[in-house]
PDB file of N, CA and C in Angstrom:
ATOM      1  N   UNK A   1     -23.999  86.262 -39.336  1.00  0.00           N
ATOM      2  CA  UNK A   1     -22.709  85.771 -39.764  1.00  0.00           C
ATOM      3  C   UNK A   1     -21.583  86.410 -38.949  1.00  0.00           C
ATOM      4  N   UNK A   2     -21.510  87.932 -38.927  1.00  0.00           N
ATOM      5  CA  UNK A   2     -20.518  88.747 -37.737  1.00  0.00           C
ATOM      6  C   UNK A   2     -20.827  87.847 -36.583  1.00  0.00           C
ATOM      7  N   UNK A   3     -21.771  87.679 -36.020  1.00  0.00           N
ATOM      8  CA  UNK A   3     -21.652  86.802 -34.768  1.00  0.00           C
ATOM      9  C   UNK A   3     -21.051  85.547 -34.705  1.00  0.00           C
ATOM     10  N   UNK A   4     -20.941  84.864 -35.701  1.00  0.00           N
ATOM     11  CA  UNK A   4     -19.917  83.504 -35.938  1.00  0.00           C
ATOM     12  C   UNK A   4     -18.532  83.310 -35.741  1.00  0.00           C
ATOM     13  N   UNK A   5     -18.359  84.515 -36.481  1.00  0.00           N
ATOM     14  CA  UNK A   5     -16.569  85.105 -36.959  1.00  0.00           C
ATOM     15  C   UNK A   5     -16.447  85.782 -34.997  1.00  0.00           C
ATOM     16  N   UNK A   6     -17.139  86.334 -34.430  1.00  0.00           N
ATOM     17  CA  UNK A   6     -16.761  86.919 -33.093  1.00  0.00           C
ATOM     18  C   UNK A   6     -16.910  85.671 -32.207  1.00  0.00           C
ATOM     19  N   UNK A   7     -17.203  84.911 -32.276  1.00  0.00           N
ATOM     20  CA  UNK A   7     -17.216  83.670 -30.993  1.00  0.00           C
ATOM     21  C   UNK A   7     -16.022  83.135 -31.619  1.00  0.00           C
ATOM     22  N   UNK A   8     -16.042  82.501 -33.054  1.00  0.00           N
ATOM     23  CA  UNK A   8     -14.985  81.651 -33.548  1.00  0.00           C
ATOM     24  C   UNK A   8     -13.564  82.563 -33.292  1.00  0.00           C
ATOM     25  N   UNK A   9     -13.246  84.011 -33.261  1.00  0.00           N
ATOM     26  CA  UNK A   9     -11.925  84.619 -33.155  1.00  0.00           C
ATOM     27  C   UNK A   9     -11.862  84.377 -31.244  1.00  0.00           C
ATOM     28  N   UNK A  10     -12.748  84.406 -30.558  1.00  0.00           N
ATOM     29  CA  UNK A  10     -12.773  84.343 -29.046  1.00  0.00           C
ATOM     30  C   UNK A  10     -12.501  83.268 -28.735  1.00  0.00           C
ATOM     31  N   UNK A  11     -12.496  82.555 -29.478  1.00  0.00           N
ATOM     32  CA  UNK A  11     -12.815  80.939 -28.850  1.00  0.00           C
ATOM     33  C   UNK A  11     -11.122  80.207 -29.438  1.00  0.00           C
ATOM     34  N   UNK A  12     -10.824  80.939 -30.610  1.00  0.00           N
ATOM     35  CA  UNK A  12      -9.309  80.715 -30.977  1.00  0.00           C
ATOM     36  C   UNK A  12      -8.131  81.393 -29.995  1.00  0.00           C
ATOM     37  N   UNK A  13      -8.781  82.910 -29.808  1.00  0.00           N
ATOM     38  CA  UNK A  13      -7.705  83.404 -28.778  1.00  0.00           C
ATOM     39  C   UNK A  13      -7.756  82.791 -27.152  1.00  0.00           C
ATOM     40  N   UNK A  14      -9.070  82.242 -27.157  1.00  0.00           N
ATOM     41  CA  UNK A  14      -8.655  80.893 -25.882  1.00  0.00           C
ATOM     42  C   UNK A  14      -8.357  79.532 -25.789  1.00  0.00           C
ATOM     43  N   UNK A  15      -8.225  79.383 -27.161  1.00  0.00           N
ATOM     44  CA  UNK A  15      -7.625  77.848 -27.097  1.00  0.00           C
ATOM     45  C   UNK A  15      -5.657  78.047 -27.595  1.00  0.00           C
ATOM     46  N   UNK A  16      -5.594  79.569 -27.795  1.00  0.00           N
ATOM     47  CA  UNK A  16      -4.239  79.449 -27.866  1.00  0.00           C
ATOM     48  C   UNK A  16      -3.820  79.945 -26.167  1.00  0.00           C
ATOM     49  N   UNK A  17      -4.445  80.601 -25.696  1.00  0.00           N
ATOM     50  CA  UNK A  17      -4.107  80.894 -24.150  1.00  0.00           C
ATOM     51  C   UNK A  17      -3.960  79.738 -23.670  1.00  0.00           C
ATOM     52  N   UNK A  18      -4.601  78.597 -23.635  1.00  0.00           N
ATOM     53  CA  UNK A  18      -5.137  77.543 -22.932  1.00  0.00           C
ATOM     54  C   UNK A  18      -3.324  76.634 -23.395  1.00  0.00           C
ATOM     55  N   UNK A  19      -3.490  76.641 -24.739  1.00  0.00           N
ATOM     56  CA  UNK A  19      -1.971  75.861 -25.024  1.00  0.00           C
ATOM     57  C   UNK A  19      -0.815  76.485 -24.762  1.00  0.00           C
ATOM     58  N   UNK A  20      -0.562  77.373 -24.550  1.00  0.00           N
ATOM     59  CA  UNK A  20       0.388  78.297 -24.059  1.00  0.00           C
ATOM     60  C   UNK A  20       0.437  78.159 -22.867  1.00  0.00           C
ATOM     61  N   UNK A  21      -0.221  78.322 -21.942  1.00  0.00           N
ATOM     62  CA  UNK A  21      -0.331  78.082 -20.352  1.00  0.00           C
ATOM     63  C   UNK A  21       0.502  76.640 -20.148  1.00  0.00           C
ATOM     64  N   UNK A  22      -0.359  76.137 -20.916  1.00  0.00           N
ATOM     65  CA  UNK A  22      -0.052  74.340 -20.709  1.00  0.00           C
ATOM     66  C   UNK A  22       1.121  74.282 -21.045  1.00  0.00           C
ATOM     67  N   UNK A  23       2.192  74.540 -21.837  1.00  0.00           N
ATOM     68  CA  UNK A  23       3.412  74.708 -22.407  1.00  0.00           C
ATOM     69  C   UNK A  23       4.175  75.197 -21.463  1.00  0.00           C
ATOM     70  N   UNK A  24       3.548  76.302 -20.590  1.00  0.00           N
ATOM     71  CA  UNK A  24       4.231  77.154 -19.673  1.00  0.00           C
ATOM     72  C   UNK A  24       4.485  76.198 -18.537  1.00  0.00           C
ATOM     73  N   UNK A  25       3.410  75.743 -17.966  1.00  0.00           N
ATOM     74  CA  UNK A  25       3.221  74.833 -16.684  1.00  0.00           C
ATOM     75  C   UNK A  25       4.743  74.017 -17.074  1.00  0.00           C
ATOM     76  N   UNK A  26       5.148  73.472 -18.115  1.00  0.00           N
ATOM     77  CA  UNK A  26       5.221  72.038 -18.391  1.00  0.00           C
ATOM     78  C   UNK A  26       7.188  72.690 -18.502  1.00  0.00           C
ATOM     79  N   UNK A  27       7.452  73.674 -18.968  1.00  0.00           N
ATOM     80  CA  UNK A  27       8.696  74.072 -19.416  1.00  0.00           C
ATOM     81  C   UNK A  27       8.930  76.013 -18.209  1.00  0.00           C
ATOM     82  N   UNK A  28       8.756  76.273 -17.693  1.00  0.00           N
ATOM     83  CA  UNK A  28       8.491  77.657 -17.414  1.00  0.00           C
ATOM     84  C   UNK A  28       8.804  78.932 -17.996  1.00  0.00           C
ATOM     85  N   UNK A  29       8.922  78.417 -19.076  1.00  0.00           N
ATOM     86  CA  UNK A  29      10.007  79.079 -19.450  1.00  0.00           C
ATOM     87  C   UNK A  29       8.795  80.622 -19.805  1.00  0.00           C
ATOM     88  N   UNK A  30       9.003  81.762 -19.360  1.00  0.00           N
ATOM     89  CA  UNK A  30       8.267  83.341 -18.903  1.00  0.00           C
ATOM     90  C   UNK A  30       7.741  83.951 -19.547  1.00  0.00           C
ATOM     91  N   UNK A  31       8.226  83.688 -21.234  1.00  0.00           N
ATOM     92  CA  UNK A  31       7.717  84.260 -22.722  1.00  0.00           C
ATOM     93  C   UNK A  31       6.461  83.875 -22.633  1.00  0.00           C
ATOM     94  N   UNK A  32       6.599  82.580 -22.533  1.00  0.00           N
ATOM     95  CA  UNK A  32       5.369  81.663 -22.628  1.00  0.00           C
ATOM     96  C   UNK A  32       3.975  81.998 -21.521  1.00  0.00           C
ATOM     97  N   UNK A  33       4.493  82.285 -20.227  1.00  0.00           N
ATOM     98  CA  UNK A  33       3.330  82.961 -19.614  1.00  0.00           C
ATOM     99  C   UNK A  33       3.203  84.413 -20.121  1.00  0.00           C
ATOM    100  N   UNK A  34       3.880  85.201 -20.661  1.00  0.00           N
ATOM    101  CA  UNK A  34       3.221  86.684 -21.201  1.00  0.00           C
ATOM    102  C   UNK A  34       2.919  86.430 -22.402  1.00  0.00           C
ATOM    103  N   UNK A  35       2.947  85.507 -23.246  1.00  0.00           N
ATOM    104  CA  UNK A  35       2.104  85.199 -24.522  1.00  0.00           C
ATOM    105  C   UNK A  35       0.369  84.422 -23.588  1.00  0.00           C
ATOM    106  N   UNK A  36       0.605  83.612 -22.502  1.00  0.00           N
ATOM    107  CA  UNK A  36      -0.879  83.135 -22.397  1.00  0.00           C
ATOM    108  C   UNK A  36      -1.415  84.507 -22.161  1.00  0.00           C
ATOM    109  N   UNK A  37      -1.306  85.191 -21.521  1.00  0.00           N
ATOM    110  CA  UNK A  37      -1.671  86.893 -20.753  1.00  0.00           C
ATOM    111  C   UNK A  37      -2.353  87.470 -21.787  1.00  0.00           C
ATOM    112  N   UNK A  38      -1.282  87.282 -22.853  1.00  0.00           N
ATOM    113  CA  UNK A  38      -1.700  88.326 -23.913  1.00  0.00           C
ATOM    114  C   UNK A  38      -3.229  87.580 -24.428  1.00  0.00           C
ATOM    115  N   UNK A  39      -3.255  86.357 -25.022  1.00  0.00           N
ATOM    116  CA  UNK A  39      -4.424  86.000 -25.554  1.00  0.00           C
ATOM    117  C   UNK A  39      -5.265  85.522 -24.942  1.00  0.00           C
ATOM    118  N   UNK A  40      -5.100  85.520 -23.226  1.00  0.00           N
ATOM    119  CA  UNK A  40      -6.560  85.478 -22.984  1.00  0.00           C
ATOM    120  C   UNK A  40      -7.030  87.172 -22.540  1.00  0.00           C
ATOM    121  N   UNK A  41      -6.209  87.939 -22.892  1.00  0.00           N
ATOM    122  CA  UNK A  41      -6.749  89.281 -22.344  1.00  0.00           C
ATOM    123  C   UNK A  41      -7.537  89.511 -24.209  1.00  0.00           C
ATOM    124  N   UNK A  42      -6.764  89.063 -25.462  1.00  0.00           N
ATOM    125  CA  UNK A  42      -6.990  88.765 -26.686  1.00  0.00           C
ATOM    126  C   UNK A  42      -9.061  88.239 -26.555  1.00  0.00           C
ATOM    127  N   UNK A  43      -8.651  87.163 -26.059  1.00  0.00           N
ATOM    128  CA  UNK A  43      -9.928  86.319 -26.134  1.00  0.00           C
ATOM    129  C   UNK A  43     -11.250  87.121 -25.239  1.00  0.00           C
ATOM    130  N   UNK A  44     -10.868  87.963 -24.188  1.00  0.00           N
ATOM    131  CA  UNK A  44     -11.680  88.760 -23.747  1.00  0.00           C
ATOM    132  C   UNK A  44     -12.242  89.970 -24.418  1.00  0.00           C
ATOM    133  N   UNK A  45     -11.081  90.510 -24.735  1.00  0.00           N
ATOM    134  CA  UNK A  45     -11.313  91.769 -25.854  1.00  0.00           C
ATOM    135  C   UNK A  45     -12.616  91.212 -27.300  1.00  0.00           C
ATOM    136  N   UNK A  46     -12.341  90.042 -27.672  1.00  0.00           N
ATOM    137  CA  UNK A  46     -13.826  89.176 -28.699  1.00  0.00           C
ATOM    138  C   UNK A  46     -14.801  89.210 -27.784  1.00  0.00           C
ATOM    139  N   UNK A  47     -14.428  88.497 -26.789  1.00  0.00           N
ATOM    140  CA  UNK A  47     -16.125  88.703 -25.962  1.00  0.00           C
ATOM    141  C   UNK A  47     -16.552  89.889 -25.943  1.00  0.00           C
ATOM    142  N   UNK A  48     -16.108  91.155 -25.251  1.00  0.00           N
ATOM    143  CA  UNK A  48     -16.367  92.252 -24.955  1.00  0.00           C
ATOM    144  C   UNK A  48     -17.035  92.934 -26.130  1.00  0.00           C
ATOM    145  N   UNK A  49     -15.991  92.773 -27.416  1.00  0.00           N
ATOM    146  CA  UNK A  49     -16.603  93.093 -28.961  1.00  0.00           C
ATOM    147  C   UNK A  49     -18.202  92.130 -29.271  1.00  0.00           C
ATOM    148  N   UNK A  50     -18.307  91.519 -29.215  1.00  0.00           N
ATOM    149  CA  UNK A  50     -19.040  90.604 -29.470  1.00  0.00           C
ATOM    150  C   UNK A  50     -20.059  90.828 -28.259  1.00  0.00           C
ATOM    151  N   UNK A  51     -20.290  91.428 -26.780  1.00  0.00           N
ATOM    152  CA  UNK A  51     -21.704  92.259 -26.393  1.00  0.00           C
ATOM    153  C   UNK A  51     -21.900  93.223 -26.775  1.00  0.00           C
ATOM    154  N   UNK A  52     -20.722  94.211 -27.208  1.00  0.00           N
ATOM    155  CA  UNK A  52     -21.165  95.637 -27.495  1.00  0.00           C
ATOM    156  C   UNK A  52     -21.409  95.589 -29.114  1.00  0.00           C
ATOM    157  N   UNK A  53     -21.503  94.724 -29.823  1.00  0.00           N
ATOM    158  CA  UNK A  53     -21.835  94.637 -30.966  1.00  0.00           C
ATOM    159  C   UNK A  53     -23.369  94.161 -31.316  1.00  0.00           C
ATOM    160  N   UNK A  54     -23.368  92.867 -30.453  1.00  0.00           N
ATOM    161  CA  UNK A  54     -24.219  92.301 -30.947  1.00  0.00           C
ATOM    162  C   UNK A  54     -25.456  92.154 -29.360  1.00  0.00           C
ATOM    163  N   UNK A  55     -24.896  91.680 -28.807  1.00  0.00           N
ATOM    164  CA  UNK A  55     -26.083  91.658 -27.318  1.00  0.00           C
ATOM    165  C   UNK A  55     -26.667  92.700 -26.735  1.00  0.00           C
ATOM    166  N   UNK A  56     -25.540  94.088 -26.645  1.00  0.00           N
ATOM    167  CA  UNK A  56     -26.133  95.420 -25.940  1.00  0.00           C
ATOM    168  C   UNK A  56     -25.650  96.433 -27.395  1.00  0.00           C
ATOM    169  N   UNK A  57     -26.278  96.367 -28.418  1.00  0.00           N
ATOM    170  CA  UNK A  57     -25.813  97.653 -29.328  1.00  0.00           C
ATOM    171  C   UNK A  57     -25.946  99.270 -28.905  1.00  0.00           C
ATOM    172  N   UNK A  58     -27.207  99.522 -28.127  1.00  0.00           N
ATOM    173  CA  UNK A  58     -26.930 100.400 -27.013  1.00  0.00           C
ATOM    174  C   UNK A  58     -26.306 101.046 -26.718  1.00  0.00           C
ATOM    175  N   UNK A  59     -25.492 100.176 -25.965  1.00  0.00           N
ATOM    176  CA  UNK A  59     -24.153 100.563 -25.029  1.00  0.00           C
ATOM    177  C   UNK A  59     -22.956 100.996 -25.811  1.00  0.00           C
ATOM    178  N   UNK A  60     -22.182 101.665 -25.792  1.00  0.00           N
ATOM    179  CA  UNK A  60     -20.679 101.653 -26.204  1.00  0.00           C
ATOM    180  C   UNK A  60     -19.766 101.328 -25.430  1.00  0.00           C
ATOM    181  N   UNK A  61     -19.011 100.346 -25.821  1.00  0.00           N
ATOM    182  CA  UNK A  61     -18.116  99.655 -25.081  1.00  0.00           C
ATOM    183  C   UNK A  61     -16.968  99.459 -25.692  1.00  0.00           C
ATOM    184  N   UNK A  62     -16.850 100.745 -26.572  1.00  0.00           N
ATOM    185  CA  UNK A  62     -15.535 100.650 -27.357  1.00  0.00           C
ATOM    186  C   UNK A  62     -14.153 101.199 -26.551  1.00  0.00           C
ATOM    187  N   UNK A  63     -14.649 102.100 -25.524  1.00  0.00           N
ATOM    188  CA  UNK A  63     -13.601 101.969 -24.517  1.00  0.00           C
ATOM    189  C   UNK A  63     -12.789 101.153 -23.759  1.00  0.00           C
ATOM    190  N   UNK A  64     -14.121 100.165 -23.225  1.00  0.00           N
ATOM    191  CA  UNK A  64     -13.517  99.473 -22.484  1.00  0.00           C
ATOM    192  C   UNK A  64     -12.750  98.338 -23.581  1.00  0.00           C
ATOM    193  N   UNK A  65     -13.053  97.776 -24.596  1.00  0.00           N
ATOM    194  CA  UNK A  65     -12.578  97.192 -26.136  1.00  0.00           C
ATOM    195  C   UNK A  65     -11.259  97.618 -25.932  1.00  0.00           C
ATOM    196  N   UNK A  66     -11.164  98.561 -26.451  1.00  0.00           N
ATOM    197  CA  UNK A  66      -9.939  99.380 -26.511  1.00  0.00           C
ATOM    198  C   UNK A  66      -8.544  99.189 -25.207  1.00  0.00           C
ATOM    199  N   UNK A  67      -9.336  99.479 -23.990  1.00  0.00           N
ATOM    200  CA  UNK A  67      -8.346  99.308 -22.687  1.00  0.00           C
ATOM    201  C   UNK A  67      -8.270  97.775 -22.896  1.00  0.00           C
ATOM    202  N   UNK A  68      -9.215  96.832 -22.982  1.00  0.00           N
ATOM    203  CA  UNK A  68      -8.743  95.722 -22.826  1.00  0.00           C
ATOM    204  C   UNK A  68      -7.337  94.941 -23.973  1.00  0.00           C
ATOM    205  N   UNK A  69      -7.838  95.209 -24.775  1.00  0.00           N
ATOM    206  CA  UNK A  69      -6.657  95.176 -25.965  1.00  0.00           C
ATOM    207  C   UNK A  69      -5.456  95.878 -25.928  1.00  0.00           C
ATOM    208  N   UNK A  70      -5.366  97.086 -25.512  1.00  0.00           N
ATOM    209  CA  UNK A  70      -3.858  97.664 -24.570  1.00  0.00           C
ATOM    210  C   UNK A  70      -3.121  96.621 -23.858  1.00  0.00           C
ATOM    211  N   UNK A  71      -3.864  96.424 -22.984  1.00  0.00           N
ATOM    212  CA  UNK A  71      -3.709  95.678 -21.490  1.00  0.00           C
ATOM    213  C   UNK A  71      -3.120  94.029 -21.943  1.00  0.00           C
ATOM    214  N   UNK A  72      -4.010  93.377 -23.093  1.00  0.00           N
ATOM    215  CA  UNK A  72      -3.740  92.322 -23.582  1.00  0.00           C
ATOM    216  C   UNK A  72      -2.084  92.351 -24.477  1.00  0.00           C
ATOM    217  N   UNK A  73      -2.148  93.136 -25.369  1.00  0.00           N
ATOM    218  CA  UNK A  73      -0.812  93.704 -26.230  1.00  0.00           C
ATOM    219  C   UNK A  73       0.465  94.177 -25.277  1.00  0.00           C
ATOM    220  N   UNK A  74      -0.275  95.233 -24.418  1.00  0.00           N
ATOM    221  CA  UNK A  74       1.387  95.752 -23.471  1.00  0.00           C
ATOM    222  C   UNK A  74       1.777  94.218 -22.830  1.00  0.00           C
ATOM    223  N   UNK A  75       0.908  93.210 -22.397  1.00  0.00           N
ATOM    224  CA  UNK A  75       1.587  92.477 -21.525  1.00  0.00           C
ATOM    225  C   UNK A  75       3.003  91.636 -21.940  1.00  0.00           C
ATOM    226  N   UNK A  76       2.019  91.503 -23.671  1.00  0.00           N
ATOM    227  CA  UNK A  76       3.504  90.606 -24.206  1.00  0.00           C
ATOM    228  C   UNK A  76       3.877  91.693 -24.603  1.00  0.00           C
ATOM    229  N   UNK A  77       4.255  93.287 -24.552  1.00  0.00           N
ATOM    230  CA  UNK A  77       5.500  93.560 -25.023  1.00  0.00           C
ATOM    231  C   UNK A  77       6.309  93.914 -23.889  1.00  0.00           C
ATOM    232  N   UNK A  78       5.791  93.687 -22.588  1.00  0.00           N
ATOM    233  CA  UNK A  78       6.369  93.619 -21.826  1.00  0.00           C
ATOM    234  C   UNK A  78       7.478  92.434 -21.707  1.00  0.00           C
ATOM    235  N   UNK A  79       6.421  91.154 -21.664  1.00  0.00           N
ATOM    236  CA  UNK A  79       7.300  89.642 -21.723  1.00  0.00           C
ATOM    237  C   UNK A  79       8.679  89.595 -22.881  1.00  0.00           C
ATOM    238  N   UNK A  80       8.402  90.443 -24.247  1.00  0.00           N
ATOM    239  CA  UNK A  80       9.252  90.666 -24.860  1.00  0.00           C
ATOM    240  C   UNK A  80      10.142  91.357 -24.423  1.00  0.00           C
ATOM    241  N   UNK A  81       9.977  92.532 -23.872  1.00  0.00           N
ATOM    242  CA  UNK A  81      11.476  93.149 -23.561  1.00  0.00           C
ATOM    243  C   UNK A  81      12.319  92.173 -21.925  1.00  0.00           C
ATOM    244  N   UNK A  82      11.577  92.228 -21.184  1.00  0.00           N
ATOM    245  CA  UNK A  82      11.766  91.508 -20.283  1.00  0.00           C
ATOM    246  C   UNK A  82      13.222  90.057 -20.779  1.00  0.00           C
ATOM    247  N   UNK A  83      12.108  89.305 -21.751  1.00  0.00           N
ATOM    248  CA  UNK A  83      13.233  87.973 -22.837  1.00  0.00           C
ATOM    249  C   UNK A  83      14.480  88.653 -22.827  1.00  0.00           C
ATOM    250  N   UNK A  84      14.098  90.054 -23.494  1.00  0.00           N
ATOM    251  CA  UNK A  84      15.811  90.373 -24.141  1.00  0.00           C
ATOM    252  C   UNK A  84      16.662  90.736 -22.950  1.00  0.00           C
ATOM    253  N   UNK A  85      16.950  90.944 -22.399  1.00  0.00           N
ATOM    254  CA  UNK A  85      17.591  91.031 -20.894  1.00  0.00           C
ATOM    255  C   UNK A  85      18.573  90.176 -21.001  1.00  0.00           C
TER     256      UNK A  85
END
């Protein structure tokens, strides 16, 4: 069942990247590309959770989990401060 809920949260944080991009292309407006940033770095961070959980239990990959979800989060609070300008 955990394996359901981890594809289905991965597969949401790339279909909002995916509409966001498309929004971006279409208007440019810059928010909009550091919100796609954020959720497909979002949608990677599920994958990543979702081998070190379930495919390689093994391994710990809560580091790299961790950096990726930084990396995903700083981007839009970057795009946010950036907006307020």
């Amino acid at each position: 069942m955990a394996e359901a809920i981890y594809v289905l949260c991965a597969l949401t944080s790339l279909g909002c990247a995916l509409l966001l991009q498309r929004q971006y292309a279409r208007t440019r407006t810059t928010l909009l590309a550091w919100s796609a940033a954020c959720f497909a770095g979002l949608a990677a961070n599920n994958l990543i959770v979702l081998i070190d959980l379930v495919v390689a239990p093994q391994v710990d990959l809560s580091l790299v989990r961790s950096g990726v979800a930084l990396l995903a989060v700083s981007s839009l609070v970057v795009g946010l401060i950036s907006e307020s300008r």
